[in-house]
N, C-alpha and C. Protein backbone atom coordinates (compact mmCIF):
# COMPACT_ATOMS: atom_id res chain seq x y z
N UNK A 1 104.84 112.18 89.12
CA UNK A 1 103.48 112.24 88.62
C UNK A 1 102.99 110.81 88.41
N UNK A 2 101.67 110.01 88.93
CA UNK A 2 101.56 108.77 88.54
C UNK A 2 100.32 108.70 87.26
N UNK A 3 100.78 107.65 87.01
CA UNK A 3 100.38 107.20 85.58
C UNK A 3 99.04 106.75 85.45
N UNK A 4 98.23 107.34 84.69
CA UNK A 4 96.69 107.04 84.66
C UNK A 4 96.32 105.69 84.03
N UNK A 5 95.59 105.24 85.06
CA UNK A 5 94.86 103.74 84.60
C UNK A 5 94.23 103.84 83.91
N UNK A 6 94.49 102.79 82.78
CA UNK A 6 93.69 102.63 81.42
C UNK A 6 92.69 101.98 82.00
N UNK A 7 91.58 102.67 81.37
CA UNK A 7 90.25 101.80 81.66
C UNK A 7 89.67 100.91 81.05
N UNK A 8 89.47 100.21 82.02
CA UNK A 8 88.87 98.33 81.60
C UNK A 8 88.08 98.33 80.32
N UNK A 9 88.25 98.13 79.32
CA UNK A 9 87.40 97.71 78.35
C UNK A 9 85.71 97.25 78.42
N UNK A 10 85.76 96.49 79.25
CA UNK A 10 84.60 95.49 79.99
C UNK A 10 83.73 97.58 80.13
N UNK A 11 83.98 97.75 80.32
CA UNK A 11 82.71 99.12 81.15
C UNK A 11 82.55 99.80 80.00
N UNK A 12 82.90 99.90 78.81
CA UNK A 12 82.36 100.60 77.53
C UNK A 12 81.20 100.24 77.44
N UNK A 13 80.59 99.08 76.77
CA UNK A 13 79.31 98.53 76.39
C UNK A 13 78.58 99.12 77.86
N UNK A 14 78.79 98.78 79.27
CA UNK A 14 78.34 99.14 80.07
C UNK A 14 77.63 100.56 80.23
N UNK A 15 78.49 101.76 79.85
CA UNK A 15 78.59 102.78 79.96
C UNK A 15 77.36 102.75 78.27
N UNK A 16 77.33 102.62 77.75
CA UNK A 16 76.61 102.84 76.64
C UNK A 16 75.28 102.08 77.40
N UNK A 17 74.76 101.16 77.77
CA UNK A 17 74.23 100.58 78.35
C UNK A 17 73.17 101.67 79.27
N UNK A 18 73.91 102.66 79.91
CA UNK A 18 73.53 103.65 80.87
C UNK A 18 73.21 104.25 80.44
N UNK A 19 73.67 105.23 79.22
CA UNK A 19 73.62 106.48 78.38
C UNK A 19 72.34 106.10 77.43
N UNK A 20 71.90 104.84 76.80
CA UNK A 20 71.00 104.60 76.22
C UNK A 20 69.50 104.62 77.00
N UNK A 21 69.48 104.10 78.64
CA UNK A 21 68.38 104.03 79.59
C UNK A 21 68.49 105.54 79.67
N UNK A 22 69.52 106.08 79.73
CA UNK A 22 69.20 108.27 80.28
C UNK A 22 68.67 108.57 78.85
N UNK A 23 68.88 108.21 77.57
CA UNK A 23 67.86 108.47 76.80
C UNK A 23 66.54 108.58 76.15
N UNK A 24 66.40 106.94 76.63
CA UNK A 24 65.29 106.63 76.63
C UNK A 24 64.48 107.73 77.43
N UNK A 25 64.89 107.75 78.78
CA UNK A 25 64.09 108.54 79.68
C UNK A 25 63.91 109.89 79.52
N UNK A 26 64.98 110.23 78.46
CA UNK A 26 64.57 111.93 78.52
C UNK A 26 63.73 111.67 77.20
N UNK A 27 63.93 110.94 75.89
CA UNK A 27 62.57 110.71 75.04
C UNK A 27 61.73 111.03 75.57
N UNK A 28 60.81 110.10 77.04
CA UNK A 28 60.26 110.25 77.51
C UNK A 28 59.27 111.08 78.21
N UNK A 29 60.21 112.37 78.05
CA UNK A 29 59.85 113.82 78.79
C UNK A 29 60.21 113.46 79.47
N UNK A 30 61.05 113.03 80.21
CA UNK A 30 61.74 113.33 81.95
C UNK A 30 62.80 114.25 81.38
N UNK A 31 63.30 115.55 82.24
CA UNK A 31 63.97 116.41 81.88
C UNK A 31 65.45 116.29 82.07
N UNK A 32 66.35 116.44 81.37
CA UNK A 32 67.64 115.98 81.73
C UNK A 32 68.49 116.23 83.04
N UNK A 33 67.77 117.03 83.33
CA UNK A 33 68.34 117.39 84.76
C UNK A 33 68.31 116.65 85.73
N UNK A 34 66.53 116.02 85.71
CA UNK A 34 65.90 114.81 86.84
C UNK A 34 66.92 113.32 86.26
N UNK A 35 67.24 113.39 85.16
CA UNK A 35 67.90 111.86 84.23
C UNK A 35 69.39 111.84 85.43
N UNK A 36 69.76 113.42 84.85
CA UNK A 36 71.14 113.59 85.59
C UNK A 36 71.57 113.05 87.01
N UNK A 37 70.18 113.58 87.98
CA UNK A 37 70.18 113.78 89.47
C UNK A 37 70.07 112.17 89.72
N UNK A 38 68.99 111.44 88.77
CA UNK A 38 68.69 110.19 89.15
C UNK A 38 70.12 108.86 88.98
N UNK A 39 70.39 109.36 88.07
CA UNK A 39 71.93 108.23 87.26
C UNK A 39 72.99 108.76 88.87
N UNK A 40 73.28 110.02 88.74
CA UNK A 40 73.99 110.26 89.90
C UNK A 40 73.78 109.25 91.29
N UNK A 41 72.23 109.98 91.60
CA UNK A 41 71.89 108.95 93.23
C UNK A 41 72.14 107.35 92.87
N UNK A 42 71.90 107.05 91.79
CA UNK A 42 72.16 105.73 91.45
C UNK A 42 73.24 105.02 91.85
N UNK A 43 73.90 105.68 91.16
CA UNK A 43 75.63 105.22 91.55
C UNK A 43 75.81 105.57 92.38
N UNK A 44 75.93 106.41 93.65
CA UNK A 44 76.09 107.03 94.69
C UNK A 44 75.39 105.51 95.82
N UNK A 45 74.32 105.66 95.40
CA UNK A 45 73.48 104.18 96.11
C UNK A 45 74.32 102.86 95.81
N UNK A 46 75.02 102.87 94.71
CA UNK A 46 75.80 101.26 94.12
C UNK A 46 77.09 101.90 94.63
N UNK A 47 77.71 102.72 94.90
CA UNK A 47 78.68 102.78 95.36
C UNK A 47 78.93 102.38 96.74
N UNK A 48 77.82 102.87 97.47
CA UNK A 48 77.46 102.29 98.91
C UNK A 48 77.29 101.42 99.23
N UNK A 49 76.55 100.35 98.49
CA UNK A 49 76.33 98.73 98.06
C UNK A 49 77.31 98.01 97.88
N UNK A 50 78.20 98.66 96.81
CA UNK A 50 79.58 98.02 96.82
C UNK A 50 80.84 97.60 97.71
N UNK A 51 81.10 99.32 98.45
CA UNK A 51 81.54 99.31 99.58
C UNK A 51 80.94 98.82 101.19
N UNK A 52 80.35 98.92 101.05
CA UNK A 52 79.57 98.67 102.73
C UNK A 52 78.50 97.78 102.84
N UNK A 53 77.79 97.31 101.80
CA UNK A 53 76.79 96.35 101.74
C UNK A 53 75.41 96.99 101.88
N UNK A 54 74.25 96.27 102.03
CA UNK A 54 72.88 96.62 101.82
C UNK A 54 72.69 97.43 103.46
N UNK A 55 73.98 97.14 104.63
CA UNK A 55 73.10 97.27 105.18
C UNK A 55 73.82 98.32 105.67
N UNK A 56 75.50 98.58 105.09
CA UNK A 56 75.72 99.65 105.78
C UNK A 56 76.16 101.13 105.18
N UNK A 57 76.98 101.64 105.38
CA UNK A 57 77.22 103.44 105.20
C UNK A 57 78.63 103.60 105.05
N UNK A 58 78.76 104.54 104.25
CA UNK A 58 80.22 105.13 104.48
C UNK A 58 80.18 106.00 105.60
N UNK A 59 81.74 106.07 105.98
CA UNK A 59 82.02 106.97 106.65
C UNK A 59 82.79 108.00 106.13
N UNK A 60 83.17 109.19 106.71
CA UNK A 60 84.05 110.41 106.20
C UNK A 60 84.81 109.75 104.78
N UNK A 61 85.76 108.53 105.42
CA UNK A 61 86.77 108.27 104.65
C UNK A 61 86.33 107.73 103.33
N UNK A 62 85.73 106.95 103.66
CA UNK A 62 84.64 106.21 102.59
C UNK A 62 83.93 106.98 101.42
N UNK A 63 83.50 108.17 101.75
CA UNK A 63 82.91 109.20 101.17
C UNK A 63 83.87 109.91 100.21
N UNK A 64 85.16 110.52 101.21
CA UNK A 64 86.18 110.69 100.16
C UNK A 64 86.72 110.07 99.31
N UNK A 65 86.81 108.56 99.18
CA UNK A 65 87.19 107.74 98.37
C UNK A 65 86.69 107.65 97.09
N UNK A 66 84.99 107.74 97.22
CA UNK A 66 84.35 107.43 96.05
C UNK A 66 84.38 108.72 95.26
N UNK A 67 84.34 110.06 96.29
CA UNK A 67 84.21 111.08 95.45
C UNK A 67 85.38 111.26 95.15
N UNK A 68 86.84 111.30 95.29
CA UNK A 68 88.06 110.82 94.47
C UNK A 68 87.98 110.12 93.69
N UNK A 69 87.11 109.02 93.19
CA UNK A 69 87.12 108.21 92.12
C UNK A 69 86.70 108.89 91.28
N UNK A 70 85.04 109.16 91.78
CA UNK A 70 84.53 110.38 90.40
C UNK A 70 85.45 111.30 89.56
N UNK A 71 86.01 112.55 90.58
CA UNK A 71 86.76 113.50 90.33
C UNK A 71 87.66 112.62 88.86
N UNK A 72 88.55 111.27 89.64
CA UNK A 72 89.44 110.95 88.11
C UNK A 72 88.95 110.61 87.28
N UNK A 73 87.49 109.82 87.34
CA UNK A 73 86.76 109.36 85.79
C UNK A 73 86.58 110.85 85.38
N UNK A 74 85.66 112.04 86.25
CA UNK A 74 85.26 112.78 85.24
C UNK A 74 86.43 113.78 84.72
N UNK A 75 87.78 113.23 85.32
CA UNK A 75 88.76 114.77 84.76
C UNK A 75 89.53 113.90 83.51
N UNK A 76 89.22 112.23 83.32
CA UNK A 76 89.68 111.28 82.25
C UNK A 76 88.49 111.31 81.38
N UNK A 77 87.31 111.53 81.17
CA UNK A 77 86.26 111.82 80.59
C UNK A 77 86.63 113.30 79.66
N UNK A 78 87.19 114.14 80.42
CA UNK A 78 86.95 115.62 80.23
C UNK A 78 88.35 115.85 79.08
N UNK A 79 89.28 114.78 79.67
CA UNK A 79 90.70 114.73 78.30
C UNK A 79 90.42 114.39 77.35
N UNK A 80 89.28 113.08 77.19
CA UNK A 80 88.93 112.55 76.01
C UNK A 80 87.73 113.54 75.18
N UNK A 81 87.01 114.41 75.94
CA UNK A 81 85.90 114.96 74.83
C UNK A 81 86.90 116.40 74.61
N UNK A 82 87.95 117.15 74.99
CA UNK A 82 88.65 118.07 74.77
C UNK A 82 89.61 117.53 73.62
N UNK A 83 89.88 116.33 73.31
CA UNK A 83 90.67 115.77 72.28
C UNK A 83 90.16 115.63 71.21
N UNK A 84 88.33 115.24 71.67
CA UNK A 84 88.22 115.12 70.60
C UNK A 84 87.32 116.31 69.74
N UNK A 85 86.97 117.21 70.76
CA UNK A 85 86.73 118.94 70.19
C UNK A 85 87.53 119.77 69.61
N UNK A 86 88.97 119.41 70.07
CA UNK A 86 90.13 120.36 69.88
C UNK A 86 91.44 118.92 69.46
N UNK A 87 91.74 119.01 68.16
CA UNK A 87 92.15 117.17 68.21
C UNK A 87 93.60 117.99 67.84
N UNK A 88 94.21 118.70 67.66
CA UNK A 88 95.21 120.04 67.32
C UNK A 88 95.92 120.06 69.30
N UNK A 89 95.03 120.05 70.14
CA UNK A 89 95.62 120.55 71.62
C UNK A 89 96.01 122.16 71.72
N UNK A 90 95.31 122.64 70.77
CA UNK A 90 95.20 124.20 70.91
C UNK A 90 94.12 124.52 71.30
N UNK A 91 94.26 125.77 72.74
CA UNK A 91 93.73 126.33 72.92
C UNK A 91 92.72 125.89 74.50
């Protein structure tokens, strides 16, 4: 079984950073759904930027990569708010 990477410190403030602009915007009346869809394409767009540059694209493989990344932030996301709903590990 391999061992889950602790995540960088440096991306907390970051991540609050994000969560504060999706608030603002749903204050706003933008509906959380459009906040949701938009933060998503966002990163989806910076992920593409990151990997391939302004000018190019993923391919198949490329695609699987990033959406493998997601999958482990959001199933390391999903340990930490279950820990801290259920702080016992029952149930």
């Amino acid at each position: 079984m391999s061992q889950q990477k602790k995540p960088d410190n440096r991306v907390e403030p970051l991540l609050k950073r994000f969560i504060d602009l999706a608030n603002q915007m749903r204050e706003e009346g933008v509906p959380v759904e459009l906040v949701n869809a938009g933060l998503m394409f966002a990163s989806c767009t910076y992920a593409t930027y990151f990997s391939a540059g302004n000018e190019g694209y993923l391919e198949q493989s490329g695609v699987e990569k990033v959406m493998e990344a997601y999958r482990r932030n959001l199933e390391s996301l999903q340990k930490v708010k279950k820990a801290q709903v259920n702080p016992d590990g029952k149930g």
